[in-house]
Protein backbone atom coordinates (compact mmCIF):
# COMPACT_ATOMS: atom_id res chain seq x y z
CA UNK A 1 -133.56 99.65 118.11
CA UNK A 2 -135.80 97.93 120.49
CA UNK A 3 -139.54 97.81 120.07
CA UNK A 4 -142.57 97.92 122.41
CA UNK A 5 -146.38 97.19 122.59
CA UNK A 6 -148.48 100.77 123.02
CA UNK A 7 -151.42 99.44 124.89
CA UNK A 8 -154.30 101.81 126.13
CA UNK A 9 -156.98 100.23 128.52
CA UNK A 10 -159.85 102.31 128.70
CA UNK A 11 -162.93 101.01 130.85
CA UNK A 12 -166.44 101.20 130.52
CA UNK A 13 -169.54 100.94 132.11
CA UNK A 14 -173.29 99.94 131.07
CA UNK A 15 -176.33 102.36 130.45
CA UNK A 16 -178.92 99.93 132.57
CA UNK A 17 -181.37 102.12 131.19
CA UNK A 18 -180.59 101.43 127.11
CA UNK A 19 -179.57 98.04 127.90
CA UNK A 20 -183.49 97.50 129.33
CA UNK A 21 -184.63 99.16 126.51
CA UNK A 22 -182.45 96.70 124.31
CA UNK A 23 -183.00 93.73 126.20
CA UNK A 24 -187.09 94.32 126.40
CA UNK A 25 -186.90 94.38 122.16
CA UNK A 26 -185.20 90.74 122.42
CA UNK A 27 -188.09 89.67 125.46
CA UNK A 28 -190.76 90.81 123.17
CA UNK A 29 -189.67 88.11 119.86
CA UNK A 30 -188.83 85.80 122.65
CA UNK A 31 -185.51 84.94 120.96
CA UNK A 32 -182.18 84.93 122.52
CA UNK A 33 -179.47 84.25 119.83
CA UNK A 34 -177.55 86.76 118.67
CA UNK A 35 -178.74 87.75 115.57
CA UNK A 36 -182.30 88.49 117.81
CA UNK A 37 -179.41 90.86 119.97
CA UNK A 38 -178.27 92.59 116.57
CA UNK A 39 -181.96 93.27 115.22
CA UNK A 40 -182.96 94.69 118.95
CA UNK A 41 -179.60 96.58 119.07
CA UNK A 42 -180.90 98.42 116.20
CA UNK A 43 -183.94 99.28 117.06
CA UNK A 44 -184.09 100.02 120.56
CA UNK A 45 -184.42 103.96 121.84
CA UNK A 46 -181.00 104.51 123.16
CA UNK A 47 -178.86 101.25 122.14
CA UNK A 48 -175.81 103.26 120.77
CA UNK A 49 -175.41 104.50 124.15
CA UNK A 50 -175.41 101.33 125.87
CA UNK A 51 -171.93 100.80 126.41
CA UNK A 52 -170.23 103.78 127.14
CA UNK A 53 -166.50 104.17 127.30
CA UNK A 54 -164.56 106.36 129.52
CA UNK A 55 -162.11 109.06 128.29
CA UNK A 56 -160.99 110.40 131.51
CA UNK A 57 -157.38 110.28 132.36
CA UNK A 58 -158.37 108.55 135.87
CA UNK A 59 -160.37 105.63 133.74
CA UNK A 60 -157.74 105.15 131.30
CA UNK A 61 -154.22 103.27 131.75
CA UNK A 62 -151.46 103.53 129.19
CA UNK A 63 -149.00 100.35 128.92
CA UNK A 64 -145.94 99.93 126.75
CA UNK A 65 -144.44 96.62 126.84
CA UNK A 66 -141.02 95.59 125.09
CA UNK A 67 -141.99 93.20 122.57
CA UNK A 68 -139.65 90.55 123.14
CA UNK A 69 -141.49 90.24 126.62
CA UNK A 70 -144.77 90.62 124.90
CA UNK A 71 -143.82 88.03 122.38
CA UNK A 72 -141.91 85.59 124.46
CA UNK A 73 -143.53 85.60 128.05
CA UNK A 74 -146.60 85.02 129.36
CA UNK A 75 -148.37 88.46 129.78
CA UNK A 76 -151.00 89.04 132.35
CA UNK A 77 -152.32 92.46 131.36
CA UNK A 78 -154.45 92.96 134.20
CA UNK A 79 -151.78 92.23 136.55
CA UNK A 80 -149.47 95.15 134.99
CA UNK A 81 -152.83 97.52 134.80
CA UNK A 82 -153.00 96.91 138.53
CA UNK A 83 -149.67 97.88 139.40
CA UNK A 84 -149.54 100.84 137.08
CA UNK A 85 -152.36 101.94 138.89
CA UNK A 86 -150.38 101.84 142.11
CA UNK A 87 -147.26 103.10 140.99
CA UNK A 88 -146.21 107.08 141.68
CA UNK A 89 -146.45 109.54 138.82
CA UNK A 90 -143.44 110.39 137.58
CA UNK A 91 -142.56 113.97 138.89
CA UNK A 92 -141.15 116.32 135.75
């Protein structure tokens, strides 16, 4: 019984106006390490919402990849995303 790789690539975008808000809480301690980002990230207006990920079926690609290829070959995910992209729906 052979099995694959379920892979789900969703995209997202940035909130410019939560990242700001975020990135003005860092520019006002004047530190930029990361634990200055996860202090800012939690208490900036907004911050949860600075990444947000799509759930529409146009933003989303769904992959599944026998895992003897996944395993054994070199696998450029962004190449296959691509093509999916490209290829026709399959008609039912």
């Amino acid at each position: 019984m052979p099995f694959f790789q379920h892979i789900q690539i969703r995209h997202a975008i940035f909130n410019p106006r939560n990242v700001n808000g975020v990135l003005g809480v860092m520019q006002m301690w004047g530190k930029t390490n990361a634990q200055a980002l996860a202090v800012a990230e939690s208490m900036a207006p907004g911050s949860e919402a600075a990444v947000e990920v799509l759930d529409e079926l146009d933003a989303t690609t769904t992959l599944f990849i026998c895992n003897e290829c996944f395993l054994k070959k070199p696998v450029n995910l962004a190449e296959i995303a691509e093509r999916r992209g490209f290829a026709k729906p399959i008609q039912t």
